[in-house]
C-alpha atoms as a PDB file:
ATOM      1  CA  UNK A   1      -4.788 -93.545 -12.827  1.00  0.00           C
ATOM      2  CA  UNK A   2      -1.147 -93.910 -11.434  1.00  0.00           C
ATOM      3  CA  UNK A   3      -0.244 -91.163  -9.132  1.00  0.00           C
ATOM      4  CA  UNK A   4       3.016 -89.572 -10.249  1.00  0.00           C
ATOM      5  CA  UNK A   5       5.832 -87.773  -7.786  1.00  0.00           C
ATOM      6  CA  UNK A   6       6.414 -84.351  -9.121  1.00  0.00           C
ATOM      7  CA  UNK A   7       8.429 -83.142 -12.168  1.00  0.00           C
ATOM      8  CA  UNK A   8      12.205 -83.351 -11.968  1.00  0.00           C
ATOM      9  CA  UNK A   9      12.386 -86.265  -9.198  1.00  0.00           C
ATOM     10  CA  UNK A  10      13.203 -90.038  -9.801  1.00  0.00           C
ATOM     11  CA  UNK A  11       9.522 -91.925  -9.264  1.00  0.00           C
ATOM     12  CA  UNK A  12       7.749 -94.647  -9.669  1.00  0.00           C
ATOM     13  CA  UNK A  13       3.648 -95.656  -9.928  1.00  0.00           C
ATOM     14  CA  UNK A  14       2.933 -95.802  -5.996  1.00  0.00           C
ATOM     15  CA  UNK A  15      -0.153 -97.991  -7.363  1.00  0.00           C
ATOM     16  CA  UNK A  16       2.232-101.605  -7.547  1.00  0.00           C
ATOM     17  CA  UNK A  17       2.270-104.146 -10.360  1.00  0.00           C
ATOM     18  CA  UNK A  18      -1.032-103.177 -11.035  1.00  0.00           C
ATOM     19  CA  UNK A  19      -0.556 -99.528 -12.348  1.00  0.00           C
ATOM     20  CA  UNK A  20       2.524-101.176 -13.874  1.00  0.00           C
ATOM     21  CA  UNK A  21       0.606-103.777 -15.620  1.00  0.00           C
ATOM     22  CA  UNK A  22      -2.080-100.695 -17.118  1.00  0.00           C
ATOM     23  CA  UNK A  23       1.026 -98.468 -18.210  1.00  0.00           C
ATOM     24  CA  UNK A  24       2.334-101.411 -20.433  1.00  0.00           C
ATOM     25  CA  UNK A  25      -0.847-102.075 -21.865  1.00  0.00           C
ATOM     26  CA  UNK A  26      -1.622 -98.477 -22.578  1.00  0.00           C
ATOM     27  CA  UNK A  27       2.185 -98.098 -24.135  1.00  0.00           C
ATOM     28  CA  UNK A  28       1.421-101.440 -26.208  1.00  0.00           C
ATOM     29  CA  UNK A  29      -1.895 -99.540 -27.355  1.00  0.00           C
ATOM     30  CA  UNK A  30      -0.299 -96.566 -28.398  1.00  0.00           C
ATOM     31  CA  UNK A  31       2.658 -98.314 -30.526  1.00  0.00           C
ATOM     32  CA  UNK A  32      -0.453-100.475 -32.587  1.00  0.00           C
ATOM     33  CA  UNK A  33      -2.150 -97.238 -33.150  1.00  0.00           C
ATOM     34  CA  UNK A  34       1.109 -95.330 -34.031  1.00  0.00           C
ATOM     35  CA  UNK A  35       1.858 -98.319 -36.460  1.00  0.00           C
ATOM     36  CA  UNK A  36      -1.565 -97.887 -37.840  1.00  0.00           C
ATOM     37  CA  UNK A  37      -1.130 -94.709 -38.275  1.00  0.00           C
ATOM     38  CA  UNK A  38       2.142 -95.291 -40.319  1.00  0.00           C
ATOM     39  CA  UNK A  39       0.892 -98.024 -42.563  1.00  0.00           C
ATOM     40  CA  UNK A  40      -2.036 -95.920 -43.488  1.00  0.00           C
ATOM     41  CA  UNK A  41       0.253 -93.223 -44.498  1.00  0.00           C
ATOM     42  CA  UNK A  42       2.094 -94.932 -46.832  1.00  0.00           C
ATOM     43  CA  UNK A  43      -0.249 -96.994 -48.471  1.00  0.00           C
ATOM     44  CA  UNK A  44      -2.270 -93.655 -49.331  1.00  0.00           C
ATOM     45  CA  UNK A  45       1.477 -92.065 -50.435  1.00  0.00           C
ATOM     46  CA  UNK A  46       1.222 -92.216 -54.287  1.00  0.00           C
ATOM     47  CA  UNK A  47       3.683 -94.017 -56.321  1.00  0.00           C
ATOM     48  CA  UNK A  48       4.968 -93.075 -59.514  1.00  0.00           C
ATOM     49  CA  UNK A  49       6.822 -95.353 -61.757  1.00  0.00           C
ATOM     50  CA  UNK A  50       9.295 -93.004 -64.219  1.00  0.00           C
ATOM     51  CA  UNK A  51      10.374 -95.419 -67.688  1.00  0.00           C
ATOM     52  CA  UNK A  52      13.588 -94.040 -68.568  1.00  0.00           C
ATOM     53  CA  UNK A  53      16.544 -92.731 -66.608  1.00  0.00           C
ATOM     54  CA  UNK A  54      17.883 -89.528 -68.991  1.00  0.00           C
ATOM     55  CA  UNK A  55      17.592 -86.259 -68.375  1.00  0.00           C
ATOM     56  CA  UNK A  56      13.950 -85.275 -68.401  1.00  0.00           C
ATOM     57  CA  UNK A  57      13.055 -88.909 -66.439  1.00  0.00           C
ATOM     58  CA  UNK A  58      15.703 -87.698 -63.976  1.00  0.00           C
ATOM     59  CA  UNK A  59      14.324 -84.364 -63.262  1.00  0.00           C
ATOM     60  CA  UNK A  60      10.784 -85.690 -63.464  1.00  0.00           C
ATOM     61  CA  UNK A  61      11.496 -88.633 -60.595  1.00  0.00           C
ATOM     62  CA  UNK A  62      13.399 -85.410 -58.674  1.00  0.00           C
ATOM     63  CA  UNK A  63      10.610 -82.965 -58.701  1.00  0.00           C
ATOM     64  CA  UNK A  64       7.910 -86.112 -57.647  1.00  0.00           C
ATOM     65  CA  UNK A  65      10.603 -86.941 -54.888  1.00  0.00           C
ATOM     66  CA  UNK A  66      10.669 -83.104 -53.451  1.00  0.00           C
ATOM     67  CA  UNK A  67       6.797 -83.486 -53.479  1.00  0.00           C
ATOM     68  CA  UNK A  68       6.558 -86.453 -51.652  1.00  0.00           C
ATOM     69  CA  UNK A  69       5.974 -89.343 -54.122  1.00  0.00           C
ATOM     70  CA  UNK A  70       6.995 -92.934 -53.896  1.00  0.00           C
ATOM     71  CA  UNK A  71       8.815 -93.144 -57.193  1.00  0.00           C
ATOM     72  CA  UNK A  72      10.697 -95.872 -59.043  1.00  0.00           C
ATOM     73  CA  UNK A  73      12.824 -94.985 -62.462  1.00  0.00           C
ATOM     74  CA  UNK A  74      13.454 -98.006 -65.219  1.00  0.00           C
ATOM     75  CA  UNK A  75      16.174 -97.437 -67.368  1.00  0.00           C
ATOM     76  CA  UNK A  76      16.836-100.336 -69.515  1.00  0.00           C
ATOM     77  CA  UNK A  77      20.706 -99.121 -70.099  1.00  0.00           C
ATOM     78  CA  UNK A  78      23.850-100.103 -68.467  1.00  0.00           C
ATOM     79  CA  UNK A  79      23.772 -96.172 -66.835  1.00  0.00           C
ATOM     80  CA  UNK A  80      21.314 -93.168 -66.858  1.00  0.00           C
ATOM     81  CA  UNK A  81      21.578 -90.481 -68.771  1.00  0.00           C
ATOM     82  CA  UNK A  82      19.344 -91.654 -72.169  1.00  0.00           C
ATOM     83  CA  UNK A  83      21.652 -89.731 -75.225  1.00  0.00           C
ATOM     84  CA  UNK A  84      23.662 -87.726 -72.582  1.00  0.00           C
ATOM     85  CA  UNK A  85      25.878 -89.690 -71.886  1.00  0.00           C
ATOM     86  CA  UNK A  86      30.340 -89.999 -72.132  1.00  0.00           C
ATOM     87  CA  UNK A  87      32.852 -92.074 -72.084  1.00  0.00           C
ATOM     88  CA  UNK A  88      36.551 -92.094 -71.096  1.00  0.00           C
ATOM     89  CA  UNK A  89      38.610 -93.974 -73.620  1.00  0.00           C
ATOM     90  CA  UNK A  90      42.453 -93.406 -73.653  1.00  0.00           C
ATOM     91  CA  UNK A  91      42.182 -90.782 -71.573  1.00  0.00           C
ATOM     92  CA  UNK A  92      40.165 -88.814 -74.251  1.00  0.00           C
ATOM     93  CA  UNK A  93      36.088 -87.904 -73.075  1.00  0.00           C
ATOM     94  CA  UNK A  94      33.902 -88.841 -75.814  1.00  0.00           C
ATOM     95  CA  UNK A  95      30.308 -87.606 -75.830  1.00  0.00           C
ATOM     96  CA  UNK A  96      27.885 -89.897 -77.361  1.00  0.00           C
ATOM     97  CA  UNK A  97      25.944 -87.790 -80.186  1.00  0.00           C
ATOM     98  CA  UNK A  98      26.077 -83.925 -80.921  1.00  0.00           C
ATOM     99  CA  UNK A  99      25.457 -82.453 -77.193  1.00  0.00           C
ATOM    100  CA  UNK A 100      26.232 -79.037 -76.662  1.00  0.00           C
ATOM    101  CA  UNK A 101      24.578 -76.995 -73.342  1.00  0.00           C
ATOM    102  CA  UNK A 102      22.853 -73.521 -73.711  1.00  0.00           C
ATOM    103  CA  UNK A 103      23.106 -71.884 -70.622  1.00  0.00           C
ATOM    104  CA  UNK A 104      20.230 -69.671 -71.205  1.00  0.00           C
ATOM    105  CA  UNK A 105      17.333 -72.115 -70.461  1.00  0.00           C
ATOM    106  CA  UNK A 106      15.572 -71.570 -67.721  1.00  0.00           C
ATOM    107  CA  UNK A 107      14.873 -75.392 -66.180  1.00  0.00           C
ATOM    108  CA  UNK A 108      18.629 -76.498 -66.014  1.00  0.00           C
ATOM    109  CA  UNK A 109      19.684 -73.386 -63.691  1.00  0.00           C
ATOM    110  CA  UNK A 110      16.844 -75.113 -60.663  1.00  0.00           C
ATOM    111  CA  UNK A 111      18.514 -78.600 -61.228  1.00  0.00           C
ATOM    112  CA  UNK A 112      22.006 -78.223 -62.006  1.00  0.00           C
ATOM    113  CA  UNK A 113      24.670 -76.746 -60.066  1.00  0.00           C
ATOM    114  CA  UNK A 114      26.968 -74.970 -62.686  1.00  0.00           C
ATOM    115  CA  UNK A 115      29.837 -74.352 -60.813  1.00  0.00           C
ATOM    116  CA  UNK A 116      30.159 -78.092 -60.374  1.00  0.00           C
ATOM    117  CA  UNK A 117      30.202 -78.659 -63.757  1.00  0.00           C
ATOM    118  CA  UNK A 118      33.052 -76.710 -64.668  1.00  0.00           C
ATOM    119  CA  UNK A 119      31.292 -75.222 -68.132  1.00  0.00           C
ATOM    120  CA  UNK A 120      33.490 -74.438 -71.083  1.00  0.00           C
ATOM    121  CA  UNK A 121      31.968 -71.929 -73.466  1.00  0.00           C
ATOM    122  CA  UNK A 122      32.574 -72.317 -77.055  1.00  0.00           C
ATOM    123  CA  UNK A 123      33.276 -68.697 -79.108  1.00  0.00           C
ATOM    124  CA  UNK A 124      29.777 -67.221 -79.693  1.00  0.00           C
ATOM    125  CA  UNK A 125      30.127 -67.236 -83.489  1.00  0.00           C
ATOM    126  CA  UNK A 126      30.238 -69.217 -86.394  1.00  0.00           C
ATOM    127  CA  UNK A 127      33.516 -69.773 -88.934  1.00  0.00           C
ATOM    128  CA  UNK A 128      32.186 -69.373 -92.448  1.00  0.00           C
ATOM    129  CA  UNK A 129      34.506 -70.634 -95.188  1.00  0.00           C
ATOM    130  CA  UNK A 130      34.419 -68.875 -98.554  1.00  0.00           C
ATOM    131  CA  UNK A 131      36.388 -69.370-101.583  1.00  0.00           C
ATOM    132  CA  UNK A 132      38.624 -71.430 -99.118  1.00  0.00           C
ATOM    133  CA  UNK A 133      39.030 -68.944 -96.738  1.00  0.00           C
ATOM    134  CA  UNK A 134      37.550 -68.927 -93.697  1.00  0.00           C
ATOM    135  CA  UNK A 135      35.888 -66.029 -91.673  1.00  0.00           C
ATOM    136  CA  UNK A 136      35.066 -65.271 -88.332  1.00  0.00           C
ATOM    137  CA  UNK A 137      31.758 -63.911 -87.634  1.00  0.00           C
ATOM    138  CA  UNK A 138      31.209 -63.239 -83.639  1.00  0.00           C
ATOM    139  CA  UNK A 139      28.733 -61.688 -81.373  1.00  0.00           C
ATOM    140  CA  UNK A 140      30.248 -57.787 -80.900  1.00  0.00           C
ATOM    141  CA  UNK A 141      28.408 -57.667 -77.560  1.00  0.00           C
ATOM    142  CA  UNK A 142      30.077 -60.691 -76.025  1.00  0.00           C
ATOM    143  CA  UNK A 143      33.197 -60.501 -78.150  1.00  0.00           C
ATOM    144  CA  UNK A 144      34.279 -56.555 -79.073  1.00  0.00           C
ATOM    145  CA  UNK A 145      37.397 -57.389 -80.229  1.00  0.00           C
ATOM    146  CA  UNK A 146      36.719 -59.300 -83.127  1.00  0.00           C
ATOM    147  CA  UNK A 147      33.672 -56.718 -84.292  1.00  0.00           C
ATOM    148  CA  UNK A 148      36.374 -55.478 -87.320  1.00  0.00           C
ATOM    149  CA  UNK A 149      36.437 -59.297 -88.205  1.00  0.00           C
ATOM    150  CA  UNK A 150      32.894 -59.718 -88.659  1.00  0.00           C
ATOM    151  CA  UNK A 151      32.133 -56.414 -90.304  1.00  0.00           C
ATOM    152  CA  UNK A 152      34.787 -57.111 -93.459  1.00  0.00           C
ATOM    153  CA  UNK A 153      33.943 -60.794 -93.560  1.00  0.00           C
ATOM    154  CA  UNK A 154      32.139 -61.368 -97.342  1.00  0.00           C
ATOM    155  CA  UNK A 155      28.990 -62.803 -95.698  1.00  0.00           C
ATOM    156  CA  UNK A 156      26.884 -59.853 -96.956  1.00  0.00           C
ATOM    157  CA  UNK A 157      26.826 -55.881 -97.618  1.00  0.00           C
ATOM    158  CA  UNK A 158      27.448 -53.369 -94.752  1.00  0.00           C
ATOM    159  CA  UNK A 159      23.824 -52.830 -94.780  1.00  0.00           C
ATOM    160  CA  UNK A 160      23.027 -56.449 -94.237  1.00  0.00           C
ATOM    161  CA  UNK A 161      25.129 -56.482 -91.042  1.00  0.00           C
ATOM    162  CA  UNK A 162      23.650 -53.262 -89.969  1.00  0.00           C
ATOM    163  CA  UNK A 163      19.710 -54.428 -90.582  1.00  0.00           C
ATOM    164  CA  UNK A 164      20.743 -58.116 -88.644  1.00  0.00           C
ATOM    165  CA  UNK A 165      22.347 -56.151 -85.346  1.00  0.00           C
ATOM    166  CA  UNK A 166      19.788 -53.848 -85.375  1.00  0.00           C
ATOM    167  CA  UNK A 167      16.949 -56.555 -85.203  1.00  0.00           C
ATOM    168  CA  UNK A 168      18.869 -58.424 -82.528  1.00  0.00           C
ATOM    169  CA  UNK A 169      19.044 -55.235 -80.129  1.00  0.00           C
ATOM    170  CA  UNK A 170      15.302 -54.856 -80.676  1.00  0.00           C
ATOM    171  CA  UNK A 171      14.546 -58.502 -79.277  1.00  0.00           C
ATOM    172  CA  UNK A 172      16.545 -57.807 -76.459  1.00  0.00           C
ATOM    173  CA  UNK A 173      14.202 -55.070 -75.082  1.00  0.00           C
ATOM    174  CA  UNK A 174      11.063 -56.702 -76.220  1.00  0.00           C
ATOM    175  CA  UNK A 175       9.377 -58.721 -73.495  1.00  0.00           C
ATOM    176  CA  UNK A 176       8.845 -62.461 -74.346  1.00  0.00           C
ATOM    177  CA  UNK A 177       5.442 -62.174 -74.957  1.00  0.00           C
ATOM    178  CA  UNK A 178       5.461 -59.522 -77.312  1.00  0.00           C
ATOM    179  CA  UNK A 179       7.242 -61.236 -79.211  1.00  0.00           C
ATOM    180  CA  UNK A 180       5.512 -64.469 -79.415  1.00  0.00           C
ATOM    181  CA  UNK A 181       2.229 -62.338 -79.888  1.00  0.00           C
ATOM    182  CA  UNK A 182       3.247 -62.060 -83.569  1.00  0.00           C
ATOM    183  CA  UNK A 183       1.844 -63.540 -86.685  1.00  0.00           C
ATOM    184  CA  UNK A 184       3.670 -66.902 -87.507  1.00  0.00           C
ATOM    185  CA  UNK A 185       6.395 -66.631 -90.292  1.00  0.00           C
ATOM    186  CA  UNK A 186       9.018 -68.389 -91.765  1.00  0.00           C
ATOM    187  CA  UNK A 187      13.012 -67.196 -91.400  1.00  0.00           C
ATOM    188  CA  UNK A 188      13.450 -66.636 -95.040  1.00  0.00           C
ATOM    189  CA  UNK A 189      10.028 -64.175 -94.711  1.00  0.00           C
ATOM    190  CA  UNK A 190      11.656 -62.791 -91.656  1.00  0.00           C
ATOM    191  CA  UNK A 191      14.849 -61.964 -93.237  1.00  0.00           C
ATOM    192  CA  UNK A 192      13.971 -60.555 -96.445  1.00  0.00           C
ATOM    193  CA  UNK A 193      10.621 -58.876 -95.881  1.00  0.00           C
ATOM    194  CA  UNK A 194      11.260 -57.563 -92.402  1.00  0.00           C
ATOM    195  CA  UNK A 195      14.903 -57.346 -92.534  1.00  0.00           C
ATOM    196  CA  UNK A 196      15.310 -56.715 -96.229  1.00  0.00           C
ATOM    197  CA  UNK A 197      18.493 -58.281 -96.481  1.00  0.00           C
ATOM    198  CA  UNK A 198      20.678 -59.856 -99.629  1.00  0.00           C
ATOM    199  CA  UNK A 199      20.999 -63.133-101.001  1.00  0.00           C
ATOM    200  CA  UNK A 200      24.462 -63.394-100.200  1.00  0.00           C
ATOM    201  CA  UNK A 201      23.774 -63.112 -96.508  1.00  0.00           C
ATOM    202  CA  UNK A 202      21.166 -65.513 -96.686  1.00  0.00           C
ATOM    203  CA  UNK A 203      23.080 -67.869 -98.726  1.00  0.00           C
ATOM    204  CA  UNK A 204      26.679 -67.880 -97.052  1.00  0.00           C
ATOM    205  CA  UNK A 205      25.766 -67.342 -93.293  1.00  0.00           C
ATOM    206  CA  UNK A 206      22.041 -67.844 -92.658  1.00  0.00           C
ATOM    207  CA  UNK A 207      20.698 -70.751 -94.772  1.00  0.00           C
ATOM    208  CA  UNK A 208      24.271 -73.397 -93.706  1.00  0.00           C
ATOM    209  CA  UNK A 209      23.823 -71.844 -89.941  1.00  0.00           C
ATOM    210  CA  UNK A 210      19.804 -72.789 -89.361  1.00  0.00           C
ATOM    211  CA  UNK A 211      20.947 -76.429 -91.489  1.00  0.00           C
ATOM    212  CA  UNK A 212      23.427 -77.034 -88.649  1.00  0.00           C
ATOM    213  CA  UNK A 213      21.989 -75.245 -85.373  1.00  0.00           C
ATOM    214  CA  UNK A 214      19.463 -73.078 -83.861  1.00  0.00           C
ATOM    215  CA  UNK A 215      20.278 -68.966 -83.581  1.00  0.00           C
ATOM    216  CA  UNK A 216      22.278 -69.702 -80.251  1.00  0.00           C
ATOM    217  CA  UNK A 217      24.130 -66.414 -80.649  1.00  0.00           C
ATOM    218  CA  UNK A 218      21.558 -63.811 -78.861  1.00  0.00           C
ATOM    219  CA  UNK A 219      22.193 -65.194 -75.202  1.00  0.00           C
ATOM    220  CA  UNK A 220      23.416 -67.700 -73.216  1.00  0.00           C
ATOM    221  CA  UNK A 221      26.843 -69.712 -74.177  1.00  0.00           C
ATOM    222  CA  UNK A 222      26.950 -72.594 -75.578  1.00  0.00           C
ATOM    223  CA  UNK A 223      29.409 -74.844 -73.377  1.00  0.00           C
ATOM    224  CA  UNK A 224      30.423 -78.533 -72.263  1.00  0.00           C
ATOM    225  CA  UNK A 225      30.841 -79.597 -68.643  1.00  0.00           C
ATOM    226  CA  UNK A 226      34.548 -80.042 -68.417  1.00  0.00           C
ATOM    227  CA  UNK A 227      33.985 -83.842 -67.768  1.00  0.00           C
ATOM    228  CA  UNK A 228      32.039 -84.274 -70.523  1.00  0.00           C
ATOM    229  CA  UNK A 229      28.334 -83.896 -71.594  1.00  0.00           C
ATOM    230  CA  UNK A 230      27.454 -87.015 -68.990  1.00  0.00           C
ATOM    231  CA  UNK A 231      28.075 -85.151 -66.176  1.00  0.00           C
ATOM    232  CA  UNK A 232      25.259 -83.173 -66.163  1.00  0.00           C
ATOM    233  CA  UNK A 233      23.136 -86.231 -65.079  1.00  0.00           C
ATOM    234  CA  UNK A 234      25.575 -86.633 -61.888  1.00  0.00           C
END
């Protein structure tokens, strides 16, 4: 064994070439088995091959990546994105397909960085045209000032309104599971067994709303990034 000059002094093996000659040969050891070492580390590293570069391939190949997978995303397409996706013609951003963004979901607010995005809410509330007039029908928690609006609109009776914003305040302070805990049934069930409301509110607000989109109006917003619905795969 080489004998060393003590710490914090400029030295060399008093031994000659010969303690020279072992060093190297011990360093040259200790690279092969470090390379070893390496090599057998990544061949036993899985790998993950992700078919399809939109949004859920995306987050899947980013939550393999933070866990230390190998992976490799295939995305047939020009760009990712799958049906998210916009383009910029004449200065105008077009989205490809209907894509609007409830903020409300849970998964997008650990992937996404909403200030980035620059989110522009629609009104939380429908426009419901009646004898070629149309009415404005809001959420009065989110928008008080057009509560008057909604409560003369000819969507229903008084009591209709009164039955609907009363069942909507009791699912906010139900827990989710309650909630899911009961018996399956269908809207229409819902809203005239439970809620006991008209035909006329079921017929000029409820049955065109669920034919165009899902009851958006408890919570979240409903928004597009400012640089259109693409950008949320940037």
């Amino acid at each position: 064994m080489a004998d060393f000059a003590p710490a914090g002094r400029a030295c060399r093996p008093r031994g000659g070439r010969h303690d020279v000659r072992l060093q190297a040969a011990l360093l040259f050891c200790a690279a092969g088995l470090a390379s070893a070492l390496s090599t057998s580390a990544a061949a036993a590293r899985p790998r993950v091959t992700v078919v399809g570069a939109g949004v859920a391939g995306l987050c899947c190949a980013r939550t393999l990546c933070a866990s230390g997978v190998d992976v490799r995303v295939l995305e047939r397409a020009d760009d990712v994105g799958g049906r998210v996706r916009s383009d910029l013609l004449d200065g105008f951003i077009l989205d490809r397909g209907f894509q609007v963004f409830l903020t409300e979901y849970p998964e997008p607010r650990s992937v996404l960085d909403y200030d980035e995005l620059k989110l522009r809410p629609f009104l939380p509330g429908a426009l419901v045209q009646i004898g070629g007039v149309r009415h404005l029908v809001a959420d009065p928690l989110r928008r008080p000032q057009d509560l008057i609006r909604g409560v003369v609109a000819p969507i229903g009776s008084l009591l209709d309104k009164v039955a609907v914003a009363l069942f909507a305040a009791k699912q906010f302070v139900q827990p989710a599971e309650a909630i899911l805990a009961k018996p399956p049934r269908s809207t229409l069930s819902l809203l005239k067994d439970e809620l006991g409301v008209s035909d006329v509110i079921i017929s000029r607000f409820f049955r065109p709303f669920y034919q165009v989109i899902i009851f958006f109006l408890l919570q979240g917003h409903l928004s597009e990034p400012a640089r259109g619905a693409g950008r949320e795969n940037v």
